[in-house]
PDB file of N, CA and C in Angstrom:
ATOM      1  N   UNK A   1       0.808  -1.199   0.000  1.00  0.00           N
ATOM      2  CA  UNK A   1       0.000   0.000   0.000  1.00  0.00           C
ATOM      3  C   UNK A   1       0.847   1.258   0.000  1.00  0.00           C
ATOM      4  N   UNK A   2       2.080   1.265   0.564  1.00  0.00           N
ATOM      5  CA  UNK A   2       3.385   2.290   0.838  1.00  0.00           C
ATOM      6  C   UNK A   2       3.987   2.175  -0.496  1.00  0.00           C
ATOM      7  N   UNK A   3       4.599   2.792  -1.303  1.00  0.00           N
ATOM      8  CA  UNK A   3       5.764   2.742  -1.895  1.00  0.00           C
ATOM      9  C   UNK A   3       6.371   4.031  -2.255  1.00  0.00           C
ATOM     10  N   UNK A   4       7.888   4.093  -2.234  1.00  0.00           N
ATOM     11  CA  UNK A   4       8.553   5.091  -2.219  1.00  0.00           C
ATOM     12  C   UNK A   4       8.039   5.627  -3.807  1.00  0.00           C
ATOM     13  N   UNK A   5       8.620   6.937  -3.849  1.00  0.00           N
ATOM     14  CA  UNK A   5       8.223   7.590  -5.299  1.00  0.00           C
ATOM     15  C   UNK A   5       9.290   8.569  -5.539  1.00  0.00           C
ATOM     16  N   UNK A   6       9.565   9.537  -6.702  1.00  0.00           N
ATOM     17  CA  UNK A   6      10.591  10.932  -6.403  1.00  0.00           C
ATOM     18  C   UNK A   6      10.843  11.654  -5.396  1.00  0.00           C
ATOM     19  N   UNK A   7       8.999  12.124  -5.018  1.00  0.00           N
ATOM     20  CA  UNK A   7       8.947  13.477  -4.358  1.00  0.00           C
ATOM     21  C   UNK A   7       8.566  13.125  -3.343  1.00  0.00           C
ATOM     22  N   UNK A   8       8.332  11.602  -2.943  1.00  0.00           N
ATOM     23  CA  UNK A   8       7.250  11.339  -1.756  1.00  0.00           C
ATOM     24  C   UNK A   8       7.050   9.919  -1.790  1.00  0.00           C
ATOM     25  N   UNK A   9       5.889   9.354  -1.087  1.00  0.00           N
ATOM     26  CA  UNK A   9       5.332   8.411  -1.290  1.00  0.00           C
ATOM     27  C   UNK A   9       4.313   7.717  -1.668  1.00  0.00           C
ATOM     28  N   UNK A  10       3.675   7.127  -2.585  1.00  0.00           N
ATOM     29  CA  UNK A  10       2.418   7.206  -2.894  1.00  0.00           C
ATOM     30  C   UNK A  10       1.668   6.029  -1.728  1.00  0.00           C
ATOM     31  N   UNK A  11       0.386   6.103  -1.691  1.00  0.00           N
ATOM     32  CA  UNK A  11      -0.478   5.517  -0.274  1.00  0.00           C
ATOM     33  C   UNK A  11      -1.438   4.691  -1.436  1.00  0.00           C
ATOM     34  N   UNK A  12      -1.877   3.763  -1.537  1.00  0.00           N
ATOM     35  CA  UNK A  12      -3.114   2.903  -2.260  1.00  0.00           C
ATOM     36  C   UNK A  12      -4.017   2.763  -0.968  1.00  0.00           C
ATOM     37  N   UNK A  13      -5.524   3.355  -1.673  1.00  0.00           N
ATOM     38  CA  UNK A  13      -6.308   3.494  -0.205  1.00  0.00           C
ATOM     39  C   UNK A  13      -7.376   3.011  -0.741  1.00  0.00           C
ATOM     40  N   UNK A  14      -8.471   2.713   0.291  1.00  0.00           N
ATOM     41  CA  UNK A  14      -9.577   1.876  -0.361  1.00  0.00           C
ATOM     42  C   UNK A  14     -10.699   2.645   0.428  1.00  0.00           C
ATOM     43  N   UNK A  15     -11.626   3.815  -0.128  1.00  0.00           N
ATOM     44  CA  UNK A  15     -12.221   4.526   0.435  1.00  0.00           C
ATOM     45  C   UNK A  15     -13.924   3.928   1.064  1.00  0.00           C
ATOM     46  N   UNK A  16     -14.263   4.014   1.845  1.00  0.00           N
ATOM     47  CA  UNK A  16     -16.006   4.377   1.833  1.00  0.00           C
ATOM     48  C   UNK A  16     -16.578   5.219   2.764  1.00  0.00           C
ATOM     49  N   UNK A  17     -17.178   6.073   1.776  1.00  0.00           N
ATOM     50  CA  UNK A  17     -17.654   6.938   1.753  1.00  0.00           C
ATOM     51  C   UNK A  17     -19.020   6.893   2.515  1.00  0.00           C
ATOM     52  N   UNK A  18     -19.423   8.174   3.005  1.00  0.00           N
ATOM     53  CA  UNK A  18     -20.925   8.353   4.233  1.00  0.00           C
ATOM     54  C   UNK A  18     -20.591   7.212   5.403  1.00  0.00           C
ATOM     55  N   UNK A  19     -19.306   7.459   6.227  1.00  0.00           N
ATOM     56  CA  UNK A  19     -19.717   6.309   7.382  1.00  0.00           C
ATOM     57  C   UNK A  19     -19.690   7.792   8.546  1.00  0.00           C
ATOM     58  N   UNK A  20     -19.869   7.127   9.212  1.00  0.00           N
ATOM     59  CA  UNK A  20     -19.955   7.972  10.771  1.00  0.00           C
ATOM     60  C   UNK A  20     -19.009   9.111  11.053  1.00  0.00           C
ATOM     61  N   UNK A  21     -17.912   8.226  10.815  1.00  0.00           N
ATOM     62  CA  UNK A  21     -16.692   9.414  10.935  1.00  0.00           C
ATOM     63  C   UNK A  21     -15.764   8.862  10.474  1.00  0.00           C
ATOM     64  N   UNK A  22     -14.457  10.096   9.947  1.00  0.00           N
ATOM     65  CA  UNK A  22     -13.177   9.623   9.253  1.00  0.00           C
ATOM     66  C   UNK A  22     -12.432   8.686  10.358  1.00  0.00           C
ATOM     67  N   UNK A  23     -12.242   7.931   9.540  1.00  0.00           N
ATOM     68  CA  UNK A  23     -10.978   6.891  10.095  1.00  0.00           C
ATOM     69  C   UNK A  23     -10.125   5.872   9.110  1.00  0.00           C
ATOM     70  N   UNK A  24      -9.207   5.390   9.618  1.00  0.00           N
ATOM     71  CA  UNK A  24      -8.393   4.245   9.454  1.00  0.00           C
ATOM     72  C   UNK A  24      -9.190   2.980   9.911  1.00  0.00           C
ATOM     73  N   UNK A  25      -9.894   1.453   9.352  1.00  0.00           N
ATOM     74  CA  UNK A  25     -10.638   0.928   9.720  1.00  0.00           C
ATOM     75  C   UNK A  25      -9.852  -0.276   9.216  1.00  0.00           C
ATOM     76  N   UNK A  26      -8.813  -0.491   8.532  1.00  0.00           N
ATOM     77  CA  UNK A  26      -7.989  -1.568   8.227  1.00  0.00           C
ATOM     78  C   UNK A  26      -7.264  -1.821   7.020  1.00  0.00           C
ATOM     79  N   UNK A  27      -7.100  -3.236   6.265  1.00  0.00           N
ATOM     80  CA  UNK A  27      -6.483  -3.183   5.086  1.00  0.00           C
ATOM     81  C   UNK A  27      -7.422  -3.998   4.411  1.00  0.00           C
ATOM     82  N   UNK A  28      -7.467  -3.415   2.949  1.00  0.00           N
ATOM     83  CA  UNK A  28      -8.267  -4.001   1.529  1.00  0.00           C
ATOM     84  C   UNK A  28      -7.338  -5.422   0.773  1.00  0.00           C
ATOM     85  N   UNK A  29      -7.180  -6.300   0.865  1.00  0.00           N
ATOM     86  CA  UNK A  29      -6.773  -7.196   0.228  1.00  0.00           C
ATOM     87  C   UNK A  29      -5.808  -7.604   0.740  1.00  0.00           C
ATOM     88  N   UNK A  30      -5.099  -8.072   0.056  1.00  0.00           N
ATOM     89  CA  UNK A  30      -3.503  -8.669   0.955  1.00  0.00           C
ATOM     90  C   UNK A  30      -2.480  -8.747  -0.152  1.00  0.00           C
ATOM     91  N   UNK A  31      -1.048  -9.063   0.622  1.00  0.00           N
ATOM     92  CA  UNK A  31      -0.018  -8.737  -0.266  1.00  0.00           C
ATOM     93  C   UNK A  31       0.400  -7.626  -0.558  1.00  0.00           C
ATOM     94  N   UNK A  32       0.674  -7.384  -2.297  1.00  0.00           N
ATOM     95  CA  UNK A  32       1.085  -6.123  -3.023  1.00  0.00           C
ATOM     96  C   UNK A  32      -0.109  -5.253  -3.482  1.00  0.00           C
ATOM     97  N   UNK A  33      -1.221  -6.086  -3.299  1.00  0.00           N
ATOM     98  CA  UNK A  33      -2.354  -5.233  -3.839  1.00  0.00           C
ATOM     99  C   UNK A  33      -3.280  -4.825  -2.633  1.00  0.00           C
ATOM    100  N   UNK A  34      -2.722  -4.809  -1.345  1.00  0.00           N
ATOM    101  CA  UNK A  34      -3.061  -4.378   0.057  1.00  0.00           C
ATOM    102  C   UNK A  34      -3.485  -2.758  -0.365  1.00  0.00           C
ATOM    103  N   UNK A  35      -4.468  -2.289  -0.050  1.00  0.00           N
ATOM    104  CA  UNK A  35      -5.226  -1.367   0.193  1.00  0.00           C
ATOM    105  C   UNK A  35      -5.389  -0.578   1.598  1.00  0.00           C
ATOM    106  N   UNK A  36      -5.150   0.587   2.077  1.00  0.00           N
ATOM    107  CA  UNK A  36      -5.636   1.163   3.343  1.00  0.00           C
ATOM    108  C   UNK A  36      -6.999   1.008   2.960  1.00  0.00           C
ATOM    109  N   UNK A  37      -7.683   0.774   3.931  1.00  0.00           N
ATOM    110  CA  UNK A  37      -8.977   1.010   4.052  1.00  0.00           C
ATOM    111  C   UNK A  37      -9.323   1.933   5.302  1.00  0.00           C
ATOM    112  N   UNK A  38      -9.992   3.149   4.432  1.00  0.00           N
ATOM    113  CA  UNK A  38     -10.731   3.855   4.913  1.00  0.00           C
ATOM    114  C   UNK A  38     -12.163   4.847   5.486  1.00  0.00           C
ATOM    115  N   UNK A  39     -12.719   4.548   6.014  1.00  0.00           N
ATOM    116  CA  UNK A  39     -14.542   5.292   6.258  1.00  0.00           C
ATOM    117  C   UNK A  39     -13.563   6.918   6.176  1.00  0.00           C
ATOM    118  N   UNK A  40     -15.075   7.053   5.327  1.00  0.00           N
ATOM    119  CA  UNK A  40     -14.596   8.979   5.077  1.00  0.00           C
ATOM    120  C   UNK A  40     -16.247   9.432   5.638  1.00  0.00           C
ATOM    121  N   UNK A  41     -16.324  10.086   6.103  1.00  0.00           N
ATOM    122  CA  UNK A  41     -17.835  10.706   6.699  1.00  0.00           C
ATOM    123  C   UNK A  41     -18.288  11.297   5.399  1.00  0.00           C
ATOM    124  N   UNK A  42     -17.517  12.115   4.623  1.00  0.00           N
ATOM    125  CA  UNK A  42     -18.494  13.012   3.748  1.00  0.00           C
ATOM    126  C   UNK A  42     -18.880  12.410   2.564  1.00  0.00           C
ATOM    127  N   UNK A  43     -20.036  12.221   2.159  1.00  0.00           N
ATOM    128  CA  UNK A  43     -20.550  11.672   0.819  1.00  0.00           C
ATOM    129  C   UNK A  43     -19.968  11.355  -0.448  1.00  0.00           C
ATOM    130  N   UNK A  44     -19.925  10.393  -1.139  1.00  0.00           N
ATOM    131  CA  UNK A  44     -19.373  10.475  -2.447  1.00  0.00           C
ATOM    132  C   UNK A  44     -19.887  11.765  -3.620  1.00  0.00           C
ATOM    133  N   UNK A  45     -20.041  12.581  -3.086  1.00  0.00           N
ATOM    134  CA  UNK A  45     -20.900  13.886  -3.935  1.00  0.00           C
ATOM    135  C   UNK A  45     -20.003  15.126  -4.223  1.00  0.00           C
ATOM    136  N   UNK A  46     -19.900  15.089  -5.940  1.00  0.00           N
ATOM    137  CA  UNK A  46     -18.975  16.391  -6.233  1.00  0.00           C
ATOM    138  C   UNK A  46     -17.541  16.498  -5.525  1.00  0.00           C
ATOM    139  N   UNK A  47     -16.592  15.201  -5.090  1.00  0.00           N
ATOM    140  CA  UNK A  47     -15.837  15.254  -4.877  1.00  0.00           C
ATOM    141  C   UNK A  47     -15.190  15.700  -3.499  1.00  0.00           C
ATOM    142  N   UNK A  48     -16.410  15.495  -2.793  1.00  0.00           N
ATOM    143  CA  UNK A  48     -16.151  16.070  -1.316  1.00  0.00           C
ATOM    144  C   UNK A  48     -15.611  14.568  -0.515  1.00  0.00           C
ATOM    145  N   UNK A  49     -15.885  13.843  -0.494  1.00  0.00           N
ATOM    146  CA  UNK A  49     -14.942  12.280  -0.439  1.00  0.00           C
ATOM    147  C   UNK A  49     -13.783  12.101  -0.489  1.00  0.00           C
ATOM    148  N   UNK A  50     -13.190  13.084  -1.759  1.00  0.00           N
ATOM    149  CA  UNK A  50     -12.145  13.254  -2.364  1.00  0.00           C
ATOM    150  C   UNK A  50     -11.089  14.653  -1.131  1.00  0.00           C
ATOM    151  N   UNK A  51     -11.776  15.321  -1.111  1.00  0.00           N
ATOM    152  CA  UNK A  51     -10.707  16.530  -0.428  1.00  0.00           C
ATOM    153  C   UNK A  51     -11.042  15.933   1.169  1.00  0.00           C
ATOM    154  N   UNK A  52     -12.217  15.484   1.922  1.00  0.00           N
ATOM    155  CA  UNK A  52     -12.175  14.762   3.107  1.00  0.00           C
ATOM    156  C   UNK A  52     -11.095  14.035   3.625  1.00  0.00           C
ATOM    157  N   UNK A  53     -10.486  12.908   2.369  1.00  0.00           N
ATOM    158  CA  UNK A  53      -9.607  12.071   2.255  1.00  0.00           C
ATOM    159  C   UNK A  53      -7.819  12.498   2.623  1.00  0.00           C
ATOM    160  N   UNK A  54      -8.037  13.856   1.180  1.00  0.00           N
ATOM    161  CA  UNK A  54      -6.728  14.696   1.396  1.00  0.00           C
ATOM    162  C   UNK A  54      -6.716  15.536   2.861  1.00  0.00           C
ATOM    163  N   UNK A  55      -7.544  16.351   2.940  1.00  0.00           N
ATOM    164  CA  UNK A  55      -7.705  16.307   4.661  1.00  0.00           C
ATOM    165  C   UNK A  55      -7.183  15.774   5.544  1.00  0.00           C
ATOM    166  N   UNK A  56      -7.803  14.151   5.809  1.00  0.00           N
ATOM    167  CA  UNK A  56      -7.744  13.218   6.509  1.00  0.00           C
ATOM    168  C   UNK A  56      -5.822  12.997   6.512  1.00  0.00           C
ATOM    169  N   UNK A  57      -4.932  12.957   5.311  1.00  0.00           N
ATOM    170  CA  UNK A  57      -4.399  11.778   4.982  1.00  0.00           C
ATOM    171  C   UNK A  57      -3.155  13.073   5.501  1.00  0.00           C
ATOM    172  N   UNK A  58      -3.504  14.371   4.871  1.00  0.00           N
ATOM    173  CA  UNK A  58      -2.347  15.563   5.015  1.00  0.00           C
ATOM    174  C   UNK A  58      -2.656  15.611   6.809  1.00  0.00           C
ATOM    175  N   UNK A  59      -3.566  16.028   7.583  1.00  0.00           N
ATOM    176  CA  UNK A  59      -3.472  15.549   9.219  1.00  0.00           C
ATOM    177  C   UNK A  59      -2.223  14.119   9.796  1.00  0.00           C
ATOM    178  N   UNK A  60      -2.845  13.147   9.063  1.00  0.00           N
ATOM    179  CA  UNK A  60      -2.232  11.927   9.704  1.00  0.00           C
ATOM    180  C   UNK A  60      -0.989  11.819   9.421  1.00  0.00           C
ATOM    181  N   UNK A  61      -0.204  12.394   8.488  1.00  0.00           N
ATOM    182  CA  UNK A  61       0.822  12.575   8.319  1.00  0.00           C
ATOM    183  C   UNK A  61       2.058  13.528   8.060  1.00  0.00           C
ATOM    184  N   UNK A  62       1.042  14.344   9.201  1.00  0.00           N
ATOM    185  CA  UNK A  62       1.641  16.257   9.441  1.00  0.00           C
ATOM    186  C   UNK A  62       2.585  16.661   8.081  1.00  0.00           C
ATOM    187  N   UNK A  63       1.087  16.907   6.777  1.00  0.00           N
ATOM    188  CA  UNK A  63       2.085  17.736   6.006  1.00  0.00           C
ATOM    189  C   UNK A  63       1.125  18.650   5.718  1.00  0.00           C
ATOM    190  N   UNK A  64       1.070  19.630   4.999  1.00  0.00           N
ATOM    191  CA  UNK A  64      -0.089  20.795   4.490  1.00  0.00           C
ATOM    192  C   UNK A  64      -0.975  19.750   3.418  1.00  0.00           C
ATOM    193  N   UNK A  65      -1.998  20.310   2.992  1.00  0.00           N
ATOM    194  CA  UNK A  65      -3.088  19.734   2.568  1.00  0.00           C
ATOM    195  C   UNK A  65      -2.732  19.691   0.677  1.00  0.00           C
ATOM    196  N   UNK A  66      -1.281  20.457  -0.032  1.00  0.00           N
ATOM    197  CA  UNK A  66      -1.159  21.182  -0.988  1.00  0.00           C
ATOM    198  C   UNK A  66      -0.280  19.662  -1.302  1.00  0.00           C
ATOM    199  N   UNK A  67       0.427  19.050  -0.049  1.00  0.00           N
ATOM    200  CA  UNK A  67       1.530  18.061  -0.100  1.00  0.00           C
ATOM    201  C   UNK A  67       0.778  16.845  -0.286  1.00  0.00           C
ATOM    202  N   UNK A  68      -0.527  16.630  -0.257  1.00  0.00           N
ATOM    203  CA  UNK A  68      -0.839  15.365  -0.712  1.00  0.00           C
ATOM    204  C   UNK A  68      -2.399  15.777  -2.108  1.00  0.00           C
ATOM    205  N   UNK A  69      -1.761  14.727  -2.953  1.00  0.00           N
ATOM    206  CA  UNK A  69      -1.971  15.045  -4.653  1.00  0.00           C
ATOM    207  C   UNK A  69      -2.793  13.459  -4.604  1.00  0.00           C
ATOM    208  N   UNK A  70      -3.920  13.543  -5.306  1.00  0.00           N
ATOM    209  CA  UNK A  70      -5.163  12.654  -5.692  1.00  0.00           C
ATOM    210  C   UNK A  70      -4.393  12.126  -6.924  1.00  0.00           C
ATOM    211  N   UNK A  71      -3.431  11.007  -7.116  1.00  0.00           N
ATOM    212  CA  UNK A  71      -3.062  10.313  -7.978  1.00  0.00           C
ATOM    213  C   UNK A  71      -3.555   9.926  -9.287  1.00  0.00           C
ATOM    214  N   UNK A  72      -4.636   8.781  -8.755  1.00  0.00           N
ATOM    215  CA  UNK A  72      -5.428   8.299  -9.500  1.00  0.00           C
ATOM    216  C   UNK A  72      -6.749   7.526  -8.754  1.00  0.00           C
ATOM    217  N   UNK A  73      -7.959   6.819  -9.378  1.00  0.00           N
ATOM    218  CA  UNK A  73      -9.137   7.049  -8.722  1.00  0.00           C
ATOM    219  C   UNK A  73      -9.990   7.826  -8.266  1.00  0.00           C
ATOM    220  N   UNK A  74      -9.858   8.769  -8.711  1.00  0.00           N
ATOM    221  CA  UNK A  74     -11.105   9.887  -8.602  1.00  0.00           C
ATOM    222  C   UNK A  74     -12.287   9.440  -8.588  1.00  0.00           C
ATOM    223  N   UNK A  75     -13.290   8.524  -9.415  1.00  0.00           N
ATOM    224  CA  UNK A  75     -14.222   8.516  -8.849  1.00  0.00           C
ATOM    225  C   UNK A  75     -14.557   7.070  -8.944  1.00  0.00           C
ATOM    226  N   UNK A  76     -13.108   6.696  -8.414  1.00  0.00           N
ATOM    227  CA  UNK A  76     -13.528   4.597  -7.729  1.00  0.00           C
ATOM    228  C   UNK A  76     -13.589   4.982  -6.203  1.00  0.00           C
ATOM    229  N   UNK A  77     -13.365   3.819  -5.521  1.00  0.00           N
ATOM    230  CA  UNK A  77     -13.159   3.918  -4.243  1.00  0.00           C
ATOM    231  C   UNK A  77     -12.081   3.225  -4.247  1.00  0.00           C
ATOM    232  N   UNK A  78     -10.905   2.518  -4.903  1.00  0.00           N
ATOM    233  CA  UNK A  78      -9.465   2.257  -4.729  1.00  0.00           C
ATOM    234  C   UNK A  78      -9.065   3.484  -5.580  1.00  0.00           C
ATOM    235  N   UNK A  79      -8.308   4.543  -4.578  1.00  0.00           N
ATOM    236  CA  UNK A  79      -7.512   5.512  -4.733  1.00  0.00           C
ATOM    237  C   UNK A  79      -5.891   5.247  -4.950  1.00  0.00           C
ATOM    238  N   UNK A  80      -5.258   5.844  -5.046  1.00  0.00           N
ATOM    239  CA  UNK A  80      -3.710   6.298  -4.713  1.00  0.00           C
ATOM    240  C   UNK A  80      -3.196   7.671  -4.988  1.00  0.00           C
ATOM    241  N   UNK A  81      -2.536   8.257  -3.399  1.00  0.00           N
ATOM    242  CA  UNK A  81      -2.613   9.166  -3.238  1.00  0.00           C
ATOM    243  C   UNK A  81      -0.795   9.384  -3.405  1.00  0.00           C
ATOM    244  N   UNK A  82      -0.463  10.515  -3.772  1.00  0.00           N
ATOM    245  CA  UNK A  82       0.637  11.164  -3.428  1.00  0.00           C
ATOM    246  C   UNK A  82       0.854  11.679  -2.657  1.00  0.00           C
ATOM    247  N   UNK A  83       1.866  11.452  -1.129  1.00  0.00           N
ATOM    248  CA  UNK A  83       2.107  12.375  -0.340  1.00  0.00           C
ATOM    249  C   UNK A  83       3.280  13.022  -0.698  1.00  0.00           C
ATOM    250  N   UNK A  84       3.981  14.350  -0.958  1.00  0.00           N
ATOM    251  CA  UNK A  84       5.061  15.078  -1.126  1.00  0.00           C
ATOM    252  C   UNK A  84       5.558  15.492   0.587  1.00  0.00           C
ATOM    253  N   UNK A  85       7.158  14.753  -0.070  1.00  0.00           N
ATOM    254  CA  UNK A  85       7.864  15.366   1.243  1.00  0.00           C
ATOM    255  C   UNK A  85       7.709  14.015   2.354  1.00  0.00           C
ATOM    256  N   UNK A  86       6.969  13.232   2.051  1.00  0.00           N
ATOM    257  CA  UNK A  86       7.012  12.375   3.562  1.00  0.00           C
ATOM    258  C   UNK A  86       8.133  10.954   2.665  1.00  0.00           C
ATOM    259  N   UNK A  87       9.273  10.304   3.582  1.00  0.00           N
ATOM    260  CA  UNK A  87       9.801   9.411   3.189  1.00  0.00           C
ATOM    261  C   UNK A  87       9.023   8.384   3.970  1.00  0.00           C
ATOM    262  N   UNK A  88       9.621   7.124   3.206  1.00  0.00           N
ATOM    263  CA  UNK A  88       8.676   5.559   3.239  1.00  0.00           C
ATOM    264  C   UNK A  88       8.684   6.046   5.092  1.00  0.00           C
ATOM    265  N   UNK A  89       9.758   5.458   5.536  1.00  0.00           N
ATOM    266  CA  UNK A  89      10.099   5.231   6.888  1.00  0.00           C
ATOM    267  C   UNK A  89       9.127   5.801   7.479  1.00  0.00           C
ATOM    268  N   UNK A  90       9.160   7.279   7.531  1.00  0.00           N
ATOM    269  CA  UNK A  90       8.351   7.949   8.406  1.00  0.00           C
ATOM    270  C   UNK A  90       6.963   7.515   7.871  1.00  0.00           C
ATOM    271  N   UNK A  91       5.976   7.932   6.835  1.00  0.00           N
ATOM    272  CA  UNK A  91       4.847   7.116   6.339  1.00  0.00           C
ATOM    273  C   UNK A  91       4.714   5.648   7.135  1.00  0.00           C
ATOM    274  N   UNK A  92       5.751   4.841   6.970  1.00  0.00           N
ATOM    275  CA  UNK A  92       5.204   3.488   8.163  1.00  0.00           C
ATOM    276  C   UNK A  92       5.201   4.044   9.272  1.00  0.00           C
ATOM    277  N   UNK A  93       6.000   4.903   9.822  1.00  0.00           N
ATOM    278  CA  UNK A  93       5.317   4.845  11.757  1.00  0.00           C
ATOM    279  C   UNK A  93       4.729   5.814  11.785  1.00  0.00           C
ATOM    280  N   UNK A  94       4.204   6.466  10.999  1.00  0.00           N
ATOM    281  CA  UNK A  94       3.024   6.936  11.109  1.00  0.00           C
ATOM    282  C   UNK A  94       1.700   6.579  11.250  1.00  0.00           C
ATOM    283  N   UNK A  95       1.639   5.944   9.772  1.00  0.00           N
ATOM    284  CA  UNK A  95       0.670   4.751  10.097  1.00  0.00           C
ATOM    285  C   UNK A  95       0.754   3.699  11.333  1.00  0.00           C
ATOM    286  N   UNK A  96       1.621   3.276  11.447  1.00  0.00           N
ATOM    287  CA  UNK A  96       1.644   2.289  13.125  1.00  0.00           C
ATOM    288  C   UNK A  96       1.065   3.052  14.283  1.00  0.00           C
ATOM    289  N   UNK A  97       1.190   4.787  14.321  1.00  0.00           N
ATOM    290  CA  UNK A  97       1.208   5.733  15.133  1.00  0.00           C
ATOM    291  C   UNK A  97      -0.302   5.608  15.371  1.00  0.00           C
ATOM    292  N   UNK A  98      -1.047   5.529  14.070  1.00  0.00           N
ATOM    293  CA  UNK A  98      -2.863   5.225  13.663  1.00  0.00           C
ATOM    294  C   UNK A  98      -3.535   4.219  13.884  1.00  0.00           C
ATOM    295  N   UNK A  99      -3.093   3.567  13.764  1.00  0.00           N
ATOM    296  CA  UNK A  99      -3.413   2.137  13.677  1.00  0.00           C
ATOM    297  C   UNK A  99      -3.021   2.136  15.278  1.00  0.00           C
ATOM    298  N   UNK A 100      -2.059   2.080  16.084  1.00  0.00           N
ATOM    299  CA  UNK A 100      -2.395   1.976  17.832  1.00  0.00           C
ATOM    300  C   UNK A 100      -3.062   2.498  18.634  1.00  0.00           C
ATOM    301  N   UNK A 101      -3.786   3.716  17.901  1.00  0.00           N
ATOM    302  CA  UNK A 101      -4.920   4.537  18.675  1.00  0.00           C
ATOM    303  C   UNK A 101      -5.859   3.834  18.253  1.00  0.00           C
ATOM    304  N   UNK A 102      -6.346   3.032  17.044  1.00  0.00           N
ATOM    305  CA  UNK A 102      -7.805   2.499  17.134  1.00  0.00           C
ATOM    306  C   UNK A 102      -7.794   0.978  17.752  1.00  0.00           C
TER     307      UNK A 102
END
């Protein structure tokens, strides 16, 4: 779901959309085609799913909201996101950082 990139790292995420509230809720598949899976509160509507996500993803991994770029999947629910500026390393204990609060 991690892999290094130029500028950053890209994240493969597996969205759904209208749950209760944003979170980290586990992983989509297994292996290399492992997915974050994530509940996003705001609707799949006009792309608000979409910046919720960048929101969500630029918080969890203290960068500005400008540093993480909507890859590809726009309007699936398996995303991949670009984070700019975060290396692999830090991206994993970050995520570990998420994943021990729930």
């Amino acid at each position: 779901m991690l892999r290094a990139a130029s500028s950053g790292v890209t994240l493969a995420v597996r969205a759904q959309p209208g749950a209760k509230k944003t979170a980290i809720t586990g992983v989509y598949g297994e292996g290399p085609a492992a997915l974050l899976k994530i509940a996003v509160h705001a609707p799949p509507l006009e792309g608000r799913a979409n910046q919720a996500l960048i929101a969500f993803l630029a918080e969890t991994f203290d960068v500005p909201k400008n540093s993480v770029e909507l890859a590809a999947g726009e309007l699936s629910r398996s995303k991949v996101f670009l984070l700019r500026g975060v290396t692999l390393t830090m991206a994993i204990a970050k995520l570990a950082e998420q994943v021990g609060r729930t």
